[in-house]
C-alpha atoms as a PDB file:
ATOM      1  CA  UNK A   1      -5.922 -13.482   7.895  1.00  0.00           C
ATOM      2  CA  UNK A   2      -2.887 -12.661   9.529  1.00  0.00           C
ATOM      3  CA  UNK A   3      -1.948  -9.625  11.757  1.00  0.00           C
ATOM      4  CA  UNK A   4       0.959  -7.360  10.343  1.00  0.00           C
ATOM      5  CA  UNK A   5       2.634  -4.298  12.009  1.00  0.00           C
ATOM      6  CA  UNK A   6       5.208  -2.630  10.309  1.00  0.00           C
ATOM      7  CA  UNK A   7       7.303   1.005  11.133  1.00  0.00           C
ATOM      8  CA  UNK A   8       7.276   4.007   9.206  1.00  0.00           C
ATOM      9  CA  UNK A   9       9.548   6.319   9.390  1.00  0.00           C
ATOM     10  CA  UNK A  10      10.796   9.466   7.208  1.00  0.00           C
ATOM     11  CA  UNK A  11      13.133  12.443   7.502  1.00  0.00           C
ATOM     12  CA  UNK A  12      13.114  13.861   4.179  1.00  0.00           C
ATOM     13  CA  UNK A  13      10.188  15.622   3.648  1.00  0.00           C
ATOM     14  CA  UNK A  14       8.450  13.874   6.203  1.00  0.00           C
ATOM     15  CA  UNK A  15       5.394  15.636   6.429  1.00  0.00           C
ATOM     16  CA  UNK A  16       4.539  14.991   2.632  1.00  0.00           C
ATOM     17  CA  UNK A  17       6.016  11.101   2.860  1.00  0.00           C
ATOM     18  CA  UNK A  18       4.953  10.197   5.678  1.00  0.00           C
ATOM     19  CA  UNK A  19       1.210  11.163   5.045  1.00  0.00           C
ATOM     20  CA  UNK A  20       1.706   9.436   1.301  1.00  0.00           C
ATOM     21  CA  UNK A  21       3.231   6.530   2.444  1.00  0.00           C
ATOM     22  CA  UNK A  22       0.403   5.718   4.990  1.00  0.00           C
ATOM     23  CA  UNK A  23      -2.211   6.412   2.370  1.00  0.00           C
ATOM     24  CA  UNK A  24      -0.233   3.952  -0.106  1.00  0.00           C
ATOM     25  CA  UNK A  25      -0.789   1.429   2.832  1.00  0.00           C
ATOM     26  CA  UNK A  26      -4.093   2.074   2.699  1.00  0.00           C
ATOM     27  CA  UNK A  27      -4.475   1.426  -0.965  1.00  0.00           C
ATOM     28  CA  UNK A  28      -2.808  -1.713  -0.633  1.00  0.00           C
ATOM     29  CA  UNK A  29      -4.148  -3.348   2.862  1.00  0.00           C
ATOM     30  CA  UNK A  30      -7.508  -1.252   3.483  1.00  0.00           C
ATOM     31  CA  UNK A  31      -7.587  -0.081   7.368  1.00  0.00           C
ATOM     32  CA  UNK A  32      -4.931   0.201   9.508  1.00  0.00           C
ATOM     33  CA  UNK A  33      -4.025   0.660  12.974  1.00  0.00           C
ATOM     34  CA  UNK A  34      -1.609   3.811  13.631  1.00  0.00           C
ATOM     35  CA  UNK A  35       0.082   4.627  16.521  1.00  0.00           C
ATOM     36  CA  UNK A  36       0.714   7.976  17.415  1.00  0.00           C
ATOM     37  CA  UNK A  37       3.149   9.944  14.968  1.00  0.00           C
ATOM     38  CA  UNK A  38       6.934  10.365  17.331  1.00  0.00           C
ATOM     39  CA  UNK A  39       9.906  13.096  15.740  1.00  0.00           C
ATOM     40  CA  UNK A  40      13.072  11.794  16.820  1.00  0.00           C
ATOM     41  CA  UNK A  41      16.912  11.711  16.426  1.00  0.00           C
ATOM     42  CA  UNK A  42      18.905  10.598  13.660  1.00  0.00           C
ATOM     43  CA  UNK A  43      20.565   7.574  14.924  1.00  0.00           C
ATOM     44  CA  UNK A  44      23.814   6.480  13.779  1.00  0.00           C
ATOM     45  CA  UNK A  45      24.503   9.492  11.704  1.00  0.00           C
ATOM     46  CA  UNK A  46      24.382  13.354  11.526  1.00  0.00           C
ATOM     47  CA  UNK A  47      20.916  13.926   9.472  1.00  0.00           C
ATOM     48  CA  UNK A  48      17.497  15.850  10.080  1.00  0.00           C
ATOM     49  CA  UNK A  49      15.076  14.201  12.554  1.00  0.00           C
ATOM     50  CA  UNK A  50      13.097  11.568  11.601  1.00  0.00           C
ATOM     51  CA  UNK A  51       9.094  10.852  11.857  1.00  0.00           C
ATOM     52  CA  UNK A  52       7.903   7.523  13.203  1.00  0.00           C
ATOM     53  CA  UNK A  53       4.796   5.440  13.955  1.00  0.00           C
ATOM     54  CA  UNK A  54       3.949   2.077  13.604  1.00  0.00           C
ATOM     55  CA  UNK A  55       1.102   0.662  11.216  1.00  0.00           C
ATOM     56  CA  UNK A  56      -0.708  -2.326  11.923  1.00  0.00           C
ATOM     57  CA  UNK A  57      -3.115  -4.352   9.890  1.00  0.00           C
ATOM     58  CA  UNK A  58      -4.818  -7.766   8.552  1.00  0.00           C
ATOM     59  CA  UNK A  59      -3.685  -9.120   5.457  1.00  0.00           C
ATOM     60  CA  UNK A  60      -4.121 -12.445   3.460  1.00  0.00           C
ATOM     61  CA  UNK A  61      -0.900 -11.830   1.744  1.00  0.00           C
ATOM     62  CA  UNK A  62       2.427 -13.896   3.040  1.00  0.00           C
ATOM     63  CA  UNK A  63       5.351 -12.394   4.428  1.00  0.00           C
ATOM     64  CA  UNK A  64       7.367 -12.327   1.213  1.00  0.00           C
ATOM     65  CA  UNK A  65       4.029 -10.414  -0.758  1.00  0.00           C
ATOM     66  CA  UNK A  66       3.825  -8.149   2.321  1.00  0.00           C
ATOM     67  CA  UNK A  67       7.412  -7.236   1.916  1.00  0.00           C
ATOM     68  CA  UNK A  68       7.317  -6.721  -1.621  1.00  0.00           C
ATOM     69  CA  UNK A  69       4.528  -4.279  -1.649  1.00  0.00           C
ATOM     70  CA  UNK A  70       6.794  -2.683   1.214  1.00  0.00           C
ATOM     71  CA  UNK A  71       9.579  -2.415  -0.953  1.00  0.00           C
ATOM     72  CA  UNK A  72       7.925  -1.534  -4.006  1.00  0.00           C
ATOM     73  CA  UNK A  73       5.856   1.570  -1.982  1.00  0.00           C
ATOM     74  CA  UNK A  74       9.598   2.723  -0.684  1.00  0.00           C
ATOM     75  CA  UNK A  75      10.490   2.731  -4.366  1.00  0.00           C
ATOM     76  CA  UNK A  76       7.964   5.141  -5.497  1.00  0.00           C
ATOM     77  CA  UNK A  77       9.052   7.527  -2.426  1.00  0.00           C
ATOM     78  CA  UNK A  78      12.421   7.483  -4.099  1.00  0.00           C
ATOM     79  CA  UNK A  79      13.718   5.520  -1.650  1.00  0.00           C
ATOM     80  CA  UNK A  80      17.136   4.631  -2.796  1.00  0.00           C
ATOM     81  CA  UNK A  81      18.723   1.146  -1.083  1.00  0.00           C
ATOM     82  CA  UNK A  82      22.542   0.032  -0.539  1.00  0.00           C
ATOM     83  CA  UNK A  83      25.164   2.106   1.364  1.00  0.00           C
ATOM     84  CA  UNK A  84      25.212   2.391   4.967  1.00  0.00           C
ATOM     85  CA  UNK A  85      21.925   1.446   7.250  1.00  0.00           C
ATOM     86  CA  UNK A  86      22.702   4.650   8.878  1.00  0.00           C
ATOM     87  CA  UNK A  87      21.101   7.514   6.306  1.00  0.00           C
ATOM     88  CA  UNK A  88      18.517   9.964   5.478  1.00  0.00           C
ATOM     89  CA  UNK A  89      15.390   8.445   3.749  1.00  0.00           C
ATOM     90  CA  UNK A  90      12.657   9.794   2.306  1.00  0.00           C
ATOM     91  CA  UNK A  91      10.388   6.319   3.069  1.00  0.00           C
ATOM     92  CA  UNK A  92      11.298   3.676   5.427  1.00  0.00           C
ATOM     93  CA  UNK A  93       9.166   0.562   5.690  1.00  0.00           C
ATOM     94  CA  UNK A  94      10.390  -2.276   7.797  1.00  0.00           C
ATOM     95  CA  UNK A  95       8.109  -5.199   8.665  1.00  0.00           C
ATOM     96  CA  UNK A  96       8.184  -6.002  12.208  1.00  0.00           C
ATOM     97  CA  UNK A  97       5.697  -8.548  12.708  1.00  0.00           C
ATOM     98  CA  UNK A  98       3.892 -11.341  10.468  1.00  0.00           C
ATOM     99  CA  UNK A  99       1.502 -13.004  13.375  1.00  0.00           C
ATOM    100  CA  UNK A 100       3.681 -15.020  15.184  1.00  0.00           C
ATOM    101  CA  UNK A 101       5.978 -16.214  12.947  1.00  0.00           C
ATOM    102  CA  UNK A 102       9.642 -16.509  13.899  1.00  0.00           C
ATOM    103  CA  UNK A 103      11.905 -16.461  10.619  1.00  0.00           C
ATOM    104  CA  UNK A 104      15.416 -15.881   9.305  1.00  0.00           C
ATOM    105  CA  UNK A 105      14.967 -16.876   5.417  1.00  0.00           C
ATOM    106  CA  UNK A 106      14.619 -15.009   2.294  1.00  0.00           C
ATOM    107  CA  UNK A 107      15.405 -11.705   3.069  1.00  0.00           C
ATOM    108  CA  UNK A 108      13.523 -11.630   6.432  1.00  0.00           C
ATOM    109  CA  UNK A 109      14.121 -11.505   9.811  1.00  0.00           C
ATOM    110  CA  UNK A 110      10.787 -11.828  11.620  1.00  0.00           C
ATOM    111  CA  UNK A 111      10.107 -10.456  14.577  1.00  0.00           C
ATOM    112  CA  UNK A 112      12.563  -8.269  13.452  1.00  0.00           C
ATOM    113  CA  UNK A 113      15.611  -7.031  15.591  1.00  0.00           C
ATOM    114  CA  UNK A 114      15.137  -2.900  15.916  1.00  0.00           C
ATOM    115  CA  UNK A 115      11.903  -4.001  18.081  1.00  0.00           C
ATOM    116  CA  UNK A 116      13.947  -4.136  21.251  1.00  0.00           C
ATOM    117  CA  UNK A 117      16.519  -2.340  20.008  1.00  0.00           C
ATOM    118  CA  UNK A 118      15.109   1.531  19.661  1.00  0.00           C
ATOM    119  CA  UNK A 119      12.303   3.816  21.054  1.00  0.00           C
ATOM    120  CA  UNK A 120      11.270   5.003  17.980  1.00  0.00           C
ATOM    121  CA  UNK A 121      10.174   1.123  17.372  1.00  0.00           C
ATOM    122  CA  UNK A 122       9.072   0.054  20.555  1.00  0.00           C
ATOM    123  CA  UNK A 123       7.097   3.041  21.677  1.00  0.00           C
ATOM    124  CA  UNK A 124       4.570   2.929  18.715  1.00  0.00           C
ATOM    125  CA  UNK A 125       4.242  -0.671  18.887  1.00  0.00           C
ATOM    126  CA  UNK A 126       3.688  -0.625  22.592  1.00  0.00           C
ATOM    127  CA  UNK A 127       1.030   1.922  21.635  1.00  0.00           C
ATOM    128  CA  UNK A 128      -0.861   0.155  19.877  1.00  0.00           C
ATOM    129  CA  UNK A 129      -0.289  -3.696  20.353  1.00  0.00           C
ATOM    130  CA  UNK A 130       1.116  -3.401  23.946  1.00  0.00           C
ATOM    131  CA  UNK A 131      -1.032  -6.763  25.471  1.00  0.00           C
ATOM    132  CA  UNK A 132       0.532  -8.440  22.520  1.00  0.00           C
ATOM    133  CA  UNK A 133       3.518 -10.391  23.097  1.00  0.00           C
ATOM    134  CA  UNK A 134       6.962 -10.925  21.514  1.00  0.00           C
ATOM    135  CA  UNK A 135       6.560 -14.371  19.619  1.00  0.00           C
ATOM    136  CA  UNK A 136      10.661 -15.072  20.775  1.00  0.00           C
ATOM    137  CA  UNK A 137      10.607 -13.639  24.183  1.00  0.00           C
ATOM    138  CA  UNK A 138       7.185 -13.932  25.058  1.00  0.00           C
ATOM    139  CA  UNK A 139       7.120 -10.298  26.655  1.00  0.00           C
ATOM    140  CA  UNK A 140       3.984  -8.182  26.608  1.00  0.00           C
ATOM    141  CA  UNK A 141       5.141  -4.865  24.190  1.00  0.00           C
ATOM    142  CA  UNK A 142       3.807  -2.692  26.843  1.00  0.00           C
ATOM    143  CA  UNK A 143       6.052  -4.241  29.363  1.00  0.00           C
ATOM    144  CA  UNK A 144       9.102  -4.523  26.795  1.00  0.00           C
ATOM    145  CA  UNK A 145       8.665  -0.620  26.572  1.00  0.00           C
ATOM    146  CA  UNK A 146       8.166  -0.023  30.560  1.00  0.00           C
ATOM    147  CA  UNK A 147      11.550  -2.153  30.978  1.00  0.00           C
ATOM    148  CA  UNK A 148      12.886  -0.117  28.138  1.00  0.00           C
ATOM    149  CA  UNK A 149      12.245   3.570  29.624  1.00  0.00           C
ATOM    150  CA  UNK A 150      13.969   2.539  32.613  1.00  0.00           C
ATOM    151  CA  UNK A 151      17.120   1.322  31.511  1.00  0.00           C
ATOM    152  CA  UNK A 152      17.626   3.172  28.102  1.00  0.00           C
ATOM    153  CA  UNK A 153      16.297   6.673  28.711  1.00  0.00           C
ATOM    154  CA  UNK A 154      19.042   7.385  25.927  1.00  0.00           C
ATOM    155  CA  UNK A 155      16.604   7.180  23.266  1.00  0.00           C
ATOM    156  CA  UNK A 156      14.476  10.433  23.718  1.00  0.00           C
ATOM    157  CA  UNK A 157      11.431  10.788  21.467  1.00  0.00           C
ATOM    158  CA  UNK A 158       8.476  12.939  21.697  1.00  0.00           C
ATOM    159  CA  UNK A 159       5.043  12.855  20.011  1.00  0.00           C
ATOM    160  CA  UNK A 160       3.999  15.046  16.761  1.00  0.00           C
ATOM    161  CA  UNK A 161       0.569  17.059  16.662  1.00  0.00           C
ATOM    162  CA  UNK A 162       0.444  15.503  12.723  1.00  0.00           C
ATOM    163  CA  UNK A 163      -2.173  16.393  10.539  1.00  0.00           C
ATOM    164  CA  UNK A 164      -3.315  13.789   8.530  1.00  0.00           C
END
């Protein structure tokens, strides 16, 4: 079995797609971890704020199969690909982590960049995997998100009372 945590994030309808999305995880990999649910700002464009949390979960599946059941939940959500990065989505799945494994083919990037990049990644991960470390850096999450805090407060992001 290997260990899998991916983000979610929405900010079109998010209540509704967030809460579907998650229970199409279920369907697909049984229980899963979830970190707190965070609202936060568009980034990179003008658009509603988004919902975020990160998932985590065992799975038998490789990276490629996890991704494609990724893709293909997005898909049903009416997730739409192309254009900019930077836009409103009604489903965003990204995988973050597949064990250990440190990879830049087929469509991957594992661990994958927006880790250290954003709060609204690095905060739920922390959450929930925080003694785990970074399989390029070799960081603990928690202490990649203490570091983070105090030298990119610009990333505000606040926890959601969601209802599951």
């Amino acid at each position: 079995m290997r260990r899998v945590y991916i983000s979610i994030g929405s900010n079109i309808e998010r209540d509704i797609n967030i809460r579907s999305g998650v229970a199409a995880l279920r369907e697909h990999f049984g229980d899963l971890t979830l970190s707190t649910v965070y609202e936060s700002r568009a980034v990179g464009f003008e658009g509603d704020d988004f919902y975020n949390l990160v998932a985590g979960f065992d799975t038998e599946l490789d990276a490629i199969a996890v991704n494609g059941v990724l893709r293909d939940i997005e898909h049903r959500h009416g997730r739409v690909r192309g254009g900019s990065g930077f836009s409103s989505r009604t489903l965003d799945l990204d995988l973050l982590l597949y064990d250990d494994l440190v990879s830049h083919e087929n469509g991957l990037a594992l661990p994958r960049g927006e880790i250290t990049k954003y709060a609204f990644v690095l905060c739920p991960l922390a959450e929930i995997a925080g003694q785990m470390r970074h399989p390029v850096n070799g960081k603990r999450y928690a202490d990649l998100w203490q570091a983070f805090t105090s030298e990119q407060g610009l990333q505000p992001l606040w926890p959601v009372n969601f209802q599951w």
